[in-house]
Each structure stands twice: as structure tokens, then as C-alpha cells.
C-alpha atoms as a PDB file:
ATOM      1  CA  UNK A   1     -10.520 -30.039 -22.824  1.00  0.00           C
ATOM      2  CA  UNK A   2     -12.624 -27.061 -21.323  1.00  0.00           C
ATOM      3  CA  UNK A   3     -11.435 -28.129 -17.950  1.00  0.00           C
ATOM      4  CA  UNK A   4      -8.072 -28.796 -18.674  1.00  0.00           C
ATOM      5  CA  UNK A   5      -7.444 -25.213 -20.171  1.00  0.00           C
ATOM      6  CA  UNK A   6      -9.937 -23.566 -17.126  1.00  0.00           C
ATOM      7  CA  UNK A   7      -7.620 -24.983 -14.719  1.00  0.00           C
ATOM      8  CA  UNK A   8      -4.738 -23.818 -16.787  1.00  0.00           C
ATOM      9  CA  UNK A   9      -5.937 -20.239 -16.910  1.00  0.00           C
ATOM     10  CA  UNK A  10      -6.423 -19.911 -13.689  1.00  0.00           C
ATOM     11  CA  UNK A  11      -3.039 -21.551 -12.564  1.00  0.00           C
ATOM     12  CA  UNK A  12      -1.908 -18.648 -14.695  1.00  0.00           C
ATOM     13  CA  UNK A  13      -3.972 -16.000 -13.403  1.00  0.00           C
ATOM     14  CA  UNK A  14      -2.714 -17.178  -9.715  1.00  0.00           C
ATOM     15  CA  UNK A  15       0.437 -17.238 -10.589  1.00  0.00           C
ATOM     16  CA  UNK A  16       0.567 -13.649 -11.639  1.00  0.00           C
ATOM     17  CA  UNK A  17      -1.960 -12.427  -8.518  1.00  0.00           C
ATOM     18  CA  UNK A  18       0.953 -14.404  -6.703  1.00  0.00           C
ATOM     19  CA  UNK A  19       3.794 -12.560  -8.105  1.00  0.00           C
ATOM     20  CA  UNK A  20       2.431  -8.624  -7.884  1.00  0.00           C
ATOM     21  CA  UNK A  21       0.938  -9.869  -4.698  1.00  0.00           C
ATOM     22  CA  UNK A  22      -2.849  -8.307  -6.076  1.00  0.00           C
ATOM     23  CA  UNK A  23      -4.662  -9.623  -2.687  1.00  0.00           C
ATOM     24  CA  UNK A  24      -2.531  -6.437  -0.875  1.00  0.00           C
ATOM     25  CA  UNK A  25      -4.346  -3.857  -2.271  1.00  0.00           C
ATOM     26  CA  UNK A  26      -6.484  -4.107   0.455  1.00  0.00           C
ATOM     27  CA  UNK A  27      -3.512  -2.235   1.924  1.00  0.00           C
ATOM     28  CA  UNK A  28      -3.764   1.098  -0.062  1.00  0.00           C
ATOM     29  CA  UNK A  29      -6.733   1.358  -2.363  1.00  0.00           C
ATOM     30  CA  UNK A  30      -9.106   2.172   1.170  1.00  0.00           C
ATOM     31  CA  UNK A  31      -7.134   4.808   1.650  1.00  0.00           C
ATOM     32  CA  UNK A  32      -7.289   6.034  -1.644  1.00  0.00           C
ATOM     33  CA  UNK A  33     -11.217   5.831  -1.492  1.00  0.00           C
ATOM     34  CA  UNK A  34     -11.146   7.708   2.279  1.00  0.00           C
ATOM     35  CA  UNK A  35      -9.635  10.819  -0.073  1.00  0.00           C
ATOM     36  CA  UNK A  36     -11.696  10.879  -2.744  1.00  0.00           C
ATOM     37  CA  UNK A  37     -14.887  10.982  -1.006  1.00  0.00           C
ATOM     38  CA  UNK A  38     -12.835  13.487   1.706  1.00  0.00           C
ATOM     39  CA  UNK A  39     -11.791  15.311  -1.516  1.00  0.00           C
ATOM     40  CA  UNK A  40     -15.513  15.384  -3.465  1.00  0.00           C
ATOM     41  CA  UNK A  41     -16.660  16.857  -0.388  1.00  0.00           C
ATOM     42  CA  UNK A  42     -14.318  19.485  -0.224  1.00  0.00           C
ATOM     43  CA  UNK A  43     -15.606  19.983  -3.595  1.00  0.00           C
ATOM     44  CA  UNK A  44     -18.894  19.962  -3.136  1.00  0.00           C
ATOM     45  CA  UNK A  45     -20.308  19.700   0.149  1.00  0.00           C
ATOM     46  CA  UNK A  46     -23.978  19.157  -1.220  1.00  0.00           C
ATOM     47  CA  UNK A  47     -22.708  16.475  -2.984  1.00  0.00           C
ATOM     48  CA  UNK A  48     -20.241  14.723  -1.412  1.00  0.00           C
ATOM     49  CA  UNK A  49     -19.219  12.145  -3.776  1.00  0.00           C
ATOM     50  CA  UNK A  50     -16.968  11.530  -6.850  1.00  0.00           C
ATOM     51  CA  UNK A  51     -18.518  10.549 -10.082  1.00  0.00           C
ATOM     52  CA  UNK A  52     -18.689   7.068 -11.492  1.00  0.00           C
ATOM     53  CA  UNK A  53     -15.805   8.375 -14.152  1.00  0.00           C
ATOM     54  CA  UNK A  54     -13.260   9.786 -11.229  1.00  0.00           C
ATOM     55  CA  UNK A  55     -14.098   6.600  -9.294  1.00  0.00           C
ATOM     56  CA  UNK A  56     -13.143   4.169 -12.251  1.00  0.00           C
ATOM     57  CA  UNK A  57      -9.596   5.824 -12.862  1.00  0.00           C
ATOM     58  CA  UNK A  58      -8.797   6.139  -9.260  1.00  0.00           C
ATOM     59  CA  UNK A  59      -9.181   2.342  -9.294  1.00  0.00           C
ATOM     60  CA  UNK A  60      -7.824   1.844 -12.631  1.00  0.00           C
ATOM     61  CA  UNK A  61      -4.862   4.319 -11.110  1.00  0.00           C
ATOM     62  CA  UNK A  62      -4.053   2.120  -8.395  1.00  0.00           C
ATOM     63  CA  UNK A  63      -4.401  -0.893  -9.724  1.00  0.00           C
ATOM     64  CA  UNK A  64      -2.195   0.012 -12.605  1.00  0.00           C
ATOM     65  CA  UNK A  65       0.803   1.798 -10.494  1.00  0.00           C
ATOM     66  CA  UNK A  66       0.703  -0.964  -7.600  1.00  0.00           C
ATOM     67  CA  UNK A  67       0.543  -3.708 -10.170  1.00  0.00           C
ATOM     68  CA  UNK A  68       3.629  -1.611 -11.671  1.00  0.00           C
ATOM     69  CA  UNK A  69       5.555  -1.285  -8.510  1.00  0.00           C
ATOM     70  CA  UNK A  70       5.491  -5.116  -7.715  1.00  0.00           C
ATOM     71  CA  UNK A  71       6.327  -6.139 -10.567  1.00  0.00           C
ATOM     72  CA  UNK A  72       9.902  -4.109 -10.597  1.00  0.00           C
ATOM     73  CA  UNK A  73      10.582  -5.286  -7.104  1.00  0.00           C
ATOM     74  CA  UNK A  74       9.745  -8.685  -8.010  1.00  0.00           C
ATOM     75  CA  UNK A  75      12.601  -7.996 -11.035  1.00  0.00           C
ATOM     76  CA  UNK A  76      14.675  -6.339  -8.623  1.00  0.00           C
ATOM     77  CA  UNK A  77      14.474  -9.119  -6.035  1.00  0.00           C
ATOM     78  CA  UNK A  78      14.916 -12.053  -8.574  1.00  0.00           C
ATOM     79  CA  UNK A  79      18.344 -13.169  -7.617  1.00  0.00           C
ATOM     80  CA  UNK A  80      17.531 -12.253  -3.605  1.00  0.00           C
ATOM     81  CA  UNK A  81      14.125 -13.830  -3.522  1.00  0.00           C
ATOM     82  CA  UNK A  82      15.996 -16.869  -4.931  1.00  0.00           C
ATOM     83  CA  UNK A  83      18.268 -17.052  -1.953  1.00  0.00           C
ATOM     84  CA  UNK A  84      15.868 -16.598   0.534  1.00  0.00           C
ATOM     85  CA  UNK A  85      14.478 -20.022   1.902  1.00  0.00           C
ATOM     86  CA  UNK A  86      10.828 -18.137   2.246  1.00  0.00           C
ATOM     87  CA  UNK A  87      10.712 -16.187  -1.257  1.00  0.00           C
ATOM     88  CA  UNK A  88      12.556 -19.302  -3.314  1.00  0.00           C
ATOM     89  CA  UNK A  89       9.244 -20.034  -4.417  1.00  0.00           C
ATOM     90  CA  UNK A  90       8.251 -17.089  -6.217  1.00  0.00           C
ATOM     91  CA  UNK A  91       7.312 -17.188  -9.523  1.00  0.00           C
ATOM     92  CA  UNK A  92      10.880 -15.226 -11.092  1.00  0.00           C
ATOM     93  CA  UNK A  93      12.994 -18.091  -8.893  1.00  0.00           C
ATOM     94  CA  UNK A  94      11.316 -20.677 -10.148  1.00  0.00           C
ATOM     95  CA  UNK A  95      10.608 -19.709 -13.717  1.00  0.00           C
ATOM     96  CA  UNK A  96       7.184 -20.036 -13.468  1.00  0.00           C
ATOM     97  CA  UNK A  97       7.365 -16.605 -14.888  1.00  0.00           C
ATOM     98  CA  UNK A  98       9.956 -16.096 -16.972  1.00  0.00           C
ATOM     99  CA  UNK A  99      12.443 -12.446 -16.665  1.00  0.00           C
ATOM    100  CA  UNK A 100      11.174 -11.052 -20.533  1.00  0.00           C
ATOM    101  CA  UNK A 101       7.311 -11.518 -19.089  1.00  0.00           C
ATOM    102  CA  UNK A 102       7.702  -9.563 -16.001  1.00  0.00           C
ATOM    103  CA  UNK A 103       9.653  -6.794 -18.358  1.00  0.00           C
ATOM    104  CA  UNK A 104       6.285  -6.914 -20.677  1.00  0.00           C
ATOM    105  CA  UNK A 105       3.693  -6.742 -17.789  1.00  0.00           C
ATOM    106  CA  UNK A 106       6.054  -3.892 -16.192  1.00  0.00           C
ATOM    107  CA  UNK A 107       6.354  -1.409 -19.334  1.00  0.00           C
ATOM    108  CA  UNK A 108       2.278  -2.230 -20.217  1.00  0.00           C
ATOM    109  CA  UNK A 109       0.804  -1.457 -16.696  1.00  0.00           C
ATOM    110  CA  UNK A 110       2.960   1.618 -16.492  1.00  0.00           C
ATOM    111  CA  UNK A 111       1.983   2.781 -19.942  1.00  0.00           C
ATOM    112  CA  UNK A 112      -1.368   2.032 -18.455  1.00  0.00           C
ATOM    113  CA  UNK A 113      -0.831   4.396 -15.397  1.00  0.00           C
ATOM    114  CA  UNK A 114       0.065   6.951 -17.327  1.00  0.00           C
ATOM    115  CA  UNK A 115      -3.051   6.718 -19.669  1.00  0.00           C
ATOM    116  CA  UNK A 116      -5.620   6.208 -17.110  1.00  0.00           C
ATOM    117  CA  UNK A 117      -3.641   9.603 -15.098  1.00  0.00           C
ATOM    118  CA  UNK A 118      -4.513  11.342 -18.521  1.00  0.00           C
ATOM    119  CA  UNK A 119      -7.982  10.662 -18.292  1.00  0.00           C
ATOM    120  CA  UNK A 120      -8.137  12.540 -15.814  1.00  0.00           C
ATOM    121  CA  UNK A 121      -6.591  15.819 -18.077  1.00  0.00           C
ATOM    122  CA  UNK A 122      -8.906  14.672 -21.089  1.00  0.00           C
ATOM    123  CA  UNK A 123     -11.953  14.196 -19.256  1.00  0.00           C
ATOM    124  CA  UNK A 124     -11.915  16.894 -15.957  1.00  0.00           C
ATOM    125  CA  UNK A 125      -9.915  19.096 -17.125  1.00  0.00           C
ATOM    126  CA  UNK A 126      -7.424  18.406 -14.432  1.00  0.00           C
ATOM    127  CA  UNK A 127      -3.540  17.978 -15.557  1.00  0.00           C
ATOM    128  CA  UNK A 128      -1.461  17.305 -12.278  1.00  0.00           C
ATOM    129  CA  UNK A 129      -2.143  13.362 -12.496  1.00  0.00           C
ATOM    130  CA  UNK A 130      -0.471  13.104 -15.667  1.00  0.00           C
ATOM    131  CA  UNK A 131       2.328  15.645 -14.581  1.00  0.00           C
ATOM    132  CA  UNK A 132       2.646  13.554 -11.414  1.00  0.00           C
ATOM    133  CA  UNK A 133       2.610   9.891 -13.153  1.00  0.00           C
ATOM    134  CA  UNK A 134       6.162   9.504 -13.924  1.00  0.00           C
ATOM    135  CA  UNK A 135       7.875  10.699 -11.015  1.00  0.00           C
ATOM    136  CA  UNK A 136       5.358   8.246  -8.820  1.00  0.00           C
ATOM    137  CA  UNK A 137       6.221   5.546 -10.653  1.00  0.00           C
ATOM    138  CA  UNK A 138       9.933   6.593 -10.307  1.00  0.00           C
ATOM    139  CA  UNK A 139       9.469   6.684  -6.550  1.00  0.00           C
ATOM    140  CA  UNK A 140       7.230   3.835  -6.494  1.00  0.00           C
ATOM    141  CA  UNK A 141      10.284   1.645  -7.711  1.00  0.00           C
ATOM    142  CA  UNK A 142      12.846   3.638  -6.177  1.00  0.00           C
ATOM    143  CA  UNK A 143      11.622   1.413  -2.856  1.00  0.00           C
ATOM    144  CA  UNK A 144      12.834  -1.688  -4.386  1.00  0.00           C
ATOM    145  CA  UNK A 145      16.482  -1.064  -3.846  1.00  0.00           C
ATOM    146  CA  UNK A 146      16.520   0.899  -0.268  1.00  0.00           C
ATOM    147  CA  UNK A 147      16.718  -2.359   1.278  1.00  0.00           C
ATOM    148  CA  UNK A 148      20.213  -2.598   0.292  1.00  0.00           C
ATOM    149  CA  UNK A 149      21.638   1.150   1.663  1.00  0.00           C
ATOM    150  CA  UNK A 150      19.211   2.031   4.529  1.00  0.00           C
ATOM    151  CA  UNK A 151      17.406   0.487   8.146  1.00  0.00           C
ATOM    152  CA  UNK A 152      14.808   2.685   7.504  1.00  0.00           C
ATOM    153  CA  UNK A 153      13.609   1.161   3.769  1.00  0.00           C
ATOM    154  CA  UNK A 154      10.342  -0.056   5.641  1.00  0.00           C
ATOM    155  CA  UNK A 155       9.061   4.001   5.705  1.00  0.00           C
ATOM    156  CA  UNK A 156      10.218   4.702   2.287  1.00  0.00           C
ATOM    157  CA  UNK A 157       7.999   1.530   1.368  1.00  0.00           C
ATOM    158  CA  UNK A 158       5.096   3.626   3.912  1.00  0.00           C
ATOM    159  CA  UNK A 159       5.270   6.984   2.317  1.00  0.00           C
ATOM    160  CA  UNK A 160       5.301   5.402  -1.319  1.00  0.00           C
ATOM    161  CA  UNK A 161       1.774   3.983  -0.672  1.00  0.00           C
ATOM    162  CA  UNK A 162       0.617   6.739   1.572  1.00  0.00           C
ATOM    163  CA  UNK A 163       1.117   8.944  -1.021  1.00  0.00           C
ATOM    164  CA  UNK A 164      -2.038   7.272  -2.776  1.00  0.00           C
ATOM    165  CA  UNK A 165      -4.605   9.618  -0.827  1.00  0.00           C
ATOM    166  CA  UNK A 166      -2.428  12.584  -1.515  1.00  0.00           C
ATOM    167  CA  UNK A 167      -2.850  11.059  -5.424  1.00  0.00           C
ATOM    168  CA  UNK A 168      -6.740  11.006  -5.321  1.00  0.00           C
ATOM    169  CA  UNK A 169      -6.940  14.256  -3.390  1.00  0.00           C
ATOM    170  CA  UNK A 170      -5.098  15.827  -6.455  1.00  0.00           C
ATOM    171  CA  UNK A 171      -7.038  13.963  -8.960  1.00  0.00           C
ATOM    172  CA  UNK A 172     -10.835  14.750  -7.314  1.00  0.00           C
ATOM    173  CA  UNK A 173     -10.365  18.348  -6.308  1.00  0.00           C
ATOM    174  CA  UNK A 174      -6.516  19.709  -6.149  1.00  0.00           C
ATOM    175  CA  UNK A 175      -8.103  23.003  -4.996  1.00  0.00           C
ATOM    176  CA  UNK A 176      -8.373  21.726  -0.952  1.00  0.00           C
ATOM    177  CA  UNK A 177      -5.360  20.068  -1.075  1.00  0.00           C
ATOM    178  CA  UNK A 178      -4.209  20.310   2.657  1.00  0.00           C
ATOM    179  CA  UNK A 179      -3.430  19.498   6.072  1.00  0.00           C
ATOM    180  CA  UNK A 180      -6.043  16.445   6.065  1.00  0.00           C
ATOM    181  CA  UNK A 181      -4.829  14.745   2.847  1.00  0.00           C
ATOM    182  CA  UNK A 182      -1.044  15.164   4.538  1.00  0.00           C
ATOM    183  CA  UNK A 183      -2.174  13.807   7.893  1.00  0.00           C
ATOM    184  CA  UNK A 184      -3.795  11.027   6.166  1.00  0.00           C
ATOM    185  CA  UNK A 185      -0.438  10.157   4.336  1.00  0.00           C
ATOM    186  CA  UNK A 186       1.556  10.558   7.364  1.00  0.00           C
ATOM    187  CA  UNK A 187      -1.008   8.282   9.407  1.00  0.00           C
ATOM    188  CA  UNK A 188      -0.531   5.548   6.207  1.00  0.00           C
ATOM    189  CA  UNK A 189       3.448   5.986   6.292  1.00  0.00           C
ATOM    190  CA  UNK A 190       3.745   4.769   9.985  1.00  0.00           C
ATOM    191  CA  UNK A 191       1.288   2.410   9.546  1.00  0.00           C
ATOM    192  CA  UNK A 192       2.849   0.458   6.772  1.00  0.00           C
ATOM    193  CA  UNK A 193       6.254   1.123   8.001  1.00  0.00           C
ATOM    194  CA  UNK A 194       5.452  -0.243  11.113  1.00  0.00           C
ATOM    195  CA  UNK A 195       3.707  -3.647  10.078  1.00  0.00           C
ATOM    196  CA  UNK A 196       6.682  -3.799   7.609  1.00  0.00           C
ATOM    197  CA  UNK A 197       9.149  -4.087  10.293  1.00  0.00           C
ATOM    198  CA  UNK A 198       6.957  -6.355  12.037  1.00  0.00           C
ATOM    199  CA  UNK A 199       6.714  -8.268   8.514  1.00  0.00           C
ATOM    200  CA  UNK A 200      10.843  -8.264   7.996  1.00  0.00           C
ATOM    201  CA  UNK A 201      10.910  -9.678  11.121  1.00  0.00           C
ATOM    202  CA  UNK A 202      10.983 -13.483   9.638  1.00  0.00           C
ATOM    203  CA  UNK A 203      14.024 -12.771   7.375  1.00  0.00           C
ATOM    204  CA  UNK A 204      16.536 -11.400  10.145  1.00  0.00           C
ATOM    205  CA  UNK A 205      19.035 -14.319   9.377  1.00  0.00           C
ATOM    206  CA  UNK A 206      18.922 -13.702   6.242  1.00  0.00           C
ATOM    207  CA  UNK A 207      19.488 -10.022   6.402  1.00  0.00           C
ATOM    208  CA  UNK A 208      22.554 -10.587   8.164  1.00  0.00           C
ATOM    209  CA  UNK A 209      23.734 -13.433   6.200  1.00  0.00           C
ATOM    210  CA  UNK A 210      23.272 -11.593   3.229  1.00  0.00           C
ATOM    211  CA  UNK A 211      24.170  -7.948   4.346  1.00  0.00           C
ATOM    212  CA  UNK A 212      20.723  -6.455   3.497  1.00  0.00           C
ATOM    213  CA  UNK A 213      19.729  -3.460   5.531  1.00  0.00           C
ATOM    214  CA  UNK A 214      16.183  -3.829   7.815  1.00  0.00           C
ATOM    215  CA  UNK A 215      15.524  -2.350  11.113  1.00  0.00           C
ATOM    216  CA  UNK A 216      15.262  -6.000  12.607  1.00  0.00           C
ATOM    217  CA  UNK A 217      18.332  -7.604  11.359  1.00  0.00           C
ATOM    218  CA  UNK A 218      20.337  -4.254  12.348  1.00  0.00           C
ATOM    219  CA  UNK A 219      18.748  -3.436  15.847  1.00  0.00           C
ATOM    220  CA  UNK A 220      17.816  -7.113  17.004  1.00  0.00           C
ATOM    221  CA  UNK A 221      13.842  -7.951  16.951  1.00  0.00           C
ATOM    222  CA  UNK A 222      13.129  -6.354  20.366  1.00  0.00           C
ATOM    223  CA  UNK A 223      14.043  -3.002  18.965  1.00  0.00           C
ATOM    224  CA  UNK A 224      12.775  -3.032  16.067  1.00  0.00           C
ATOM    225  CA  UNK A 225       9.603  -4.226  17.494  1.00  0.00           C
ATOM    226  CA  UNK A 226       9.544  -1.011  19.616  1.00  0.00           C
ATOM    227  CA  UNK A 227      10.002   1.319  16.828  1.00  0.00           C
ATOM    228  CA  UNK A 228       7.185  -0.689  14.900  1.00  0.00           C
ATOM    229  CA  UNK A 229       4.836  -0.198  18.152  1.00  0.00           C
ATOM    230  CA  UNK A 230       5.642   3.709  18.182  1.00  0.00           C
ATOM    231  CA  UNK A 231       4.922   3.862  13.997  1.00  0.00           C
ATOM    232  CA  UNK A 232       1.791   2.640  14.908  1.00  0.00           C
ATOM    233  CA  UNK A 233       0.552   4.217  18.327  1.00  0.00           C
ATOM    234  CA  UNK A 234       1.949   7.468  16.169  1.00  0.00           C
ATOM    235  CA  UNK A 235      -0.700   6.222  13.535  1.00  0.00           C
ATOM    236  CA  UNK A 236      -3.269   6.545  15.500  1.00  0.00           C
ATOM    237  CA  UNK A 237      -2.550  10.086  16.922  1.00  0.00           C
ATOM    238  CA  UNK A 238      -2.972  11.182  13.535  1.00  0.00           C
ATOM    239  CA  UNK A 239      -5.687   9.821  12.771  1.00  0.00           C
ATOM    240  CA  UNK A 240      -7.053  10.707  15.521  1.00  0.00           C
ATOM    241  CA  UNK A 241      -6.442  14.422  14.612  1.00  0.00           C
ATOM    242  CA  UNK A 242      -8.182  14.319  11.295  1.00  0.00           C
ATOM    243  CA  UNK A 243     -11.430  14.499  13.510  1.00  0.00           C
ATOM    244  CA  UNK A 244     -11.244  18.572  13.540  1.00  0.00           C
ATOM    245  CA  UNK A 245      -8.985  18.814  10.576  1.00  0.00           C
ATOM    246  CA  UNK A 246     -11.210  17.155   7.944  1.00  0.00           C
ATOM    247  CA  UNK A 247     -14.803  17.350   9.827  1.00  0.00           C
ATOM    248  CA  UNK A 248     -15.648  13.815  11.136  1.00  0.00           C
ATOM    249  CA  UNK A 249     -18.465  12.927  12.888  1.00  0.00           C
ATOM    250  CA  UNK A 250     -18.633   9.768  15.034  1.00  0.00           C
ATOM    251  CA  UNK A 251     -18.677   6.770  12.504  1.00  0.00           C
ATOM    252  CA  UNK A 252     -15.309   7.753  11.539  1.00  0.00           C
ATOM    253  CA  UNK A 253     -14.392   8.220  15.392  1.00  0.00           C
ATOM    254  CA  UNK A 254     -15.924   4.573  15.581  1.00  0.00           C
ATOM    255  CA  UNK A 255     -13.040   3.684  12.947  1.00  0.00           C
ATOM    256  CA  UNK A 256     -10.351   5.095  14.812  1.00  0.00           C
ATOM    257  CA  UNK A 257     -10.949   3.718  18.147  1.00  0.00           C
ATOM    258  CA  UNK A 258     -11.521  -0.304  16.042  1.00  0.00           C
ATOM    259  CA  UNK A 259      -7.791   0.762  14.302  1.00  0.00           C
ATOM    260  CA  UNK A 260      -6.391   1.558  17.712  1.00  0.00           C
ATOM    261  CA  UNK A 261      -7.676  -1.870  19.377  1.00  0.00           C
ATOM    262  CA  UNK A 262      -6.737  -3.573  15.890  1.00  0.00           C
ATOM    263  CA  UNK A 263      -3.281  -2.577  16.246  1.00  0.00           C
ATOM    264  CA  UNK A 264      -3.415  -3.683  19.974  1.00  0.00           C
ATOM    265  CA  UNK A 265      -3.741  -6.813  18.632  1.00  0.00           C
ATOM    266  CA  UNK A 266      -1.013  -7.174  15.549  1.00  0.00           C
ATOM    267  CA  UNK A 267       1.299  -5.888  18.063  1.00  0.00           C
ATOM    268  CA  UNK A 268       0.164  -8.908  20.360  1.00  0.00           C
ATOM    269  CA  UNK A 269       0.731 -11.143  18.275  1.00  0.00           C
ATOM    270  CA  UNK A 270       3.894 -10.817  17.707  1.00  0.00           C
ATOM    271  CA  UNK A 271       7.037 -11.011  19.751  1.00  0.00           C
ATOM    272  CA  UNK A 272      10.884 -11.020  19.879  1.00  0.00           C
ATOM    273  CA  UNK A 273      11.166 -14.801  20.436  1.00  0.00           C
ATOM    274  CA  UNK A 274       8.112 -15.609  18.484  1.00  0.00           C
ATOM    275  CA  UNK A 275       7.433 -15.161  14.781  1.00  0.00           C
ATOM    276  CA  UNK A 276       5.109 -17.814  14.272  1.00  0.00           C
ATOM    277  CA  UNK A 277       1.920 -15.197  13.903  1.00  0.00           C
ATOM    278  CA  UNK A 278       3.697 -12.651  11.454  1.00  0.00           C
ATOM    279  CA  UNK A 279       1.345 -13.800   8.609  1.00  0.00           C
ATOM    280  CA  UNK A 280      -1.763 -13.404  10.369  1.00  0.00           C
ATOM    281  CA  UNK A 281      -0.916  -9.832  11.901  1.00  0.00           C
ATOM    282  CA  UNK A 282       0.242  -8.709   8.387  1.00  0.00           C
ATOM    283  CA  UNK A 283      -2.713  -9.942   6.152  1.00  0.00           C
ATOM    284  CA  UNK A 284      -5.694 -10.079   8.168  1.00  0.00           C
ATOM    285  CA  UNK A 285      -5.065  -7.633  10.919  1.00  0.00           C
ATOM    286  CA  UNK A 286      -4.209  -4.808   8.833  1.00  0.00           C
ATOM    287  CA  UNK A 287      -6.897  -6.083   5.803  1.00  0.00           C
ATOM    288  CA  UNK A 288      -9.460  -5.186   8.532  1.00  0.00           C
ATOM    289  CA  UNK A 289      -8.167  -2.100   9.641  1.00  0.00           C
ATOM    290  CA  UNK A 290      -8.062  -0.359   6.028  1.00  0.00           C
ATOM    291  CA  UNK A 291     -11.018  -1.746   4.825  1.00  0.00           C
ATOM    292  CA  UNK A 292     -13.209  -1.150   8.406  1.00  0.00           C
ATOM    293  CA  UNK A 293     -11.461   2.311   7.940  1.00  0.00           C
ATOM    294  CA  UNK A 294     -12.494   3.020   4.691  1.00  0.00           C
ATOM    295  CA  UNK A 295     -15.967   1.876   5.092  1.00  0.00           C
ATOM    296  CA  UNK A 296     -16.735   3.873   8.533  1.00  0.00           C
ATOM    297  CA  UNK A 297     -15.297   7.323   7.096  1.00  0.00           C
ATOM    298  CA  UNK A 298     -16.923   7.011   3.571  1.00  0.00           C
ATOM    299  CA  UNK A 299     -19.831   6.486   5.805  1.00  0.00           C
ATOM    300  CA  UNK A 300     -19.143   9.582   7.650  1.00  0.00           C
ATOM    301  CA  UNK A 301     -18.392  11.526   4.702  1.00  0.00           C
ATOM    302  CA  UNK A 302     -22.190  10.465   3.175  1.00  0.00           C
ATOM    303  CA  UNK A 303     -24.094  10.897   6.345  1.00  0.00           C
END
């Protein structure tokens, strides 16, 4: 009986980690983390980290709005996803998850946003996250439906989770808001925009077939490949210029030189007549580079 409702629980806990697609957060929480400890500094140069408190909302924060934000494009998507050969099996399609569940899980991990962005008002006297919750979530969702009006959805998607180390910068220490937290979210838009395209590169007939707007089913995968490969060599030339900007020493230089070979490498593996390594340049690839990131600056920032 234990075993039988153990394996139950977890079928249900996959399913969900399956449907808001948790195992991406790799994506943007590192770069989250890169700005708070970027921001404590700023706040305190003798001691240049956040407390355990800021720490636990900026998690609880990104959790909450990314967990938000798939969830409505999961909604969103229902009736395309279905369609799609590749998403058919998703958990709205299928019914594993039913349409009044995802509605509940929406409204209570953006209610949960919003809270956890008012802890940081109740507890640190610091308002803007609250102020700001709303409209990111707004934004955050707005993504969802660019797909069906513009080419250029896959940067929208970029400069929604870039704006995540603008987010902690604001939370930790608004005060030195600047030109590093804005480099950093320009480095994070044409980073994800660029392994998006790369990404949206497996549903070009589909696109078409279906009229949905992406940079490879309207400019033909060698283009869009191109564009992807400038995103990204554009991604590290401003990275590259957080080095003065934002102080950093040579662990984070370390970081940026691994990113630049990384993405070397996802644009390797991947090519106009061969789509057969998209998973493994999306996932892994660009896991490595956020997290190697992360680790290397907060490093930096510590040292």
C-alpha cells in the first residue's frame, strides 16, 4: 500500500515538474544569484553577501513567478501543444492534468509571488518588489502569445527571464542599480533568445503548417541559425564587459572564456540539415554555462 501510493505521488509530482518544466530553472535562477551577491556587494563591500532571509525569497521569488509563467503558457498552448506531434504528450493534451488544476496552481503560485515580493517590504524595508510583482507577472505571460504575431517572440521570451537579475538587484540593494545589472540582462536576453531559436528549430513544419510566427519557420533554419550565433557571440561581448563595469577579478574572467567555448559548442551541434542534437545543446549545454557562471562569479564576488 505504502509503495503503491509512493509511486503514485511521485508520478504526480513528475507530472507537474513535467508540465512547468521545473528542471529549467537552471536557466535563470544562476543569474539571479550572480546579482544578488553583485548587488550585496554594492551594498556592502565588507560584506559581500545577502542574508539567509534575502536569499530564501529570491529563491522563493523565482521559483514562484517561473512556476507561474509556465503554467499560463502551458494553458495558453493547450490546444497547440495538442497539435504538435512533439508537445501531444504534455500533461494539458493528454489530461493527465486536467484545465481547472492548471487554473488553481496558476492563481496560487502567483498569489505566492506576490507574498514572498512583500517580504521583502515587511521585512527590509524595501517596497519596489511588491510594486514590481504584478506587472512581471503580466509580462512574464505576455510571452505566451508572441508566438502567434511576431519572428522575434524568442527575445521577448530572453528579456522576460533576463529581467530576473535586474529583479534581485532591486530586491538586495535598489540603491546601485546600474549599468552592470542592465548588461547582465542584456547578456541573458541574447542568450536565451538565441538557444530559443536554436530550440524552435525542431517545430519549423509545424510553424508553417500552422501559421505560428518563429524566426526558423519564417527565415529557413540557416538564417535563423545565424541570427542565433550572433545572439550569442553578442552574449559574450557583454559579458565580457561586466569585467570593468561590475569589478571582476579572474575567476569570473575564467567563466566567461568556459561560456564562450560552451557556446562554441551548442552552436556545433547543431545545423541546418541536422536537428538531431537540439536537446542536448538546449539542456545540458546551456545547464553548464549558467550554473559554471554562477558559481565562478559568486566566487569572484567572495574572494
Amino acid at each position: 500500500m505504502g509503495t503503491a501510493l509512493d509511486s503514485a505521488g511521485g508520478t504526480l509530482i513528475y507530472r507537474w515538474g513535467e508540465m512547468i518544466k521545473f528542471s529549467h530553472s537552471v536557466f535563470a535562477l544562476p543569474f539571479a544569484l550572480m546579482a544578488t551577491f553583485l548587488a550585496a556587494r554594492a551594498a556592502d563591500a565588507s560584506r559581500p553577501w545577502p542574508s539567509l532571509g534575502q536569499l530564501l525569497l529570491i529563491l522563493a521569488c523565482m521559483v514562484t513567478a517561473r512556476s507561474a509563467a509556465m503554467t499560463f503558457n502551458r494553458v495558453a498552448d493547450a490546444a497547440i501543444d495538442a497539435r504538435n506531434p512533439r508537445t501531444a504528450n504534455r500533461a494539458l493534451p493528454t489530461g493527465t492534468i486536467s484545465r481547472r488544476q492548471a487554473y488553481a496552481f496558476l492563481f496560487a503560485t502567483s498569489g505566492l509571488f506576490v507574498i514572498c515580493c512583500g517580504g521583502f517590504h515587511l521585512l527590509y524595508d524595501n517596497s519596489i518588489p511588491l510594486k514590481l510583482s504584478v506587472p512581471v507577472l503580466l509580462y512574464l505571460c505576455f510571452y505566451s502569445y508572441t508566438k502567434r504575431f511576431t519572428r522575434w517572440s524568442h527575445f521577448v521570451l530572453g528579456s522576460a527571464i533576463a529581467f530576473s537579475p535586474v529583479a534581485a538587484w532591486l530586491a538586495i540593494h535598489p540603491q546601485s542599480i546600474g549599468w552592470p545589472a542592465v548588461v547582465l540582462m542584456g547578456a541573458v536576453t541574447l542568450w536565451i533568445g538565441g538557444f530559443d531559436i536554436i530550440y524552435a528549430c525542431q517545430d519549423i513544419a509545424f510553424d508553417r503548417a500552422t501559421g505560428l510566427f518563429s524566426l526558423p519557420a519564417r527565415m529557413g533554419p540557416a538564417g535563423a541559425l545565424w541570427v542565433a550565433r550572433a545572439a550569442h557571440a553578442g552574449t559574450v561581448l557583454l559579458l565580457a564587459s561586466l569585467v570593468p563595469l561590475a569589478q571582476l577579478g579572474p575567476l569570473y574572467v575564467t567563466g566567461v572564456v568556459i561560456v564562450a567555448v560552451l557556446l562554441l559548442v551548442e552552436n556545433w551541434l547543431v545545423r541546418a540539415d541536422d536537428f538531431s542534437r537540439v536537446n542536448v545543446a538546449f539542456f545540458t549545454v546551456n545547464g553548464a554555462i549558467s550554473v559554471l557562471l554562477a558559481v565562478l562569479t559568486i566566487a569572484d564576488v567572495l574572494a
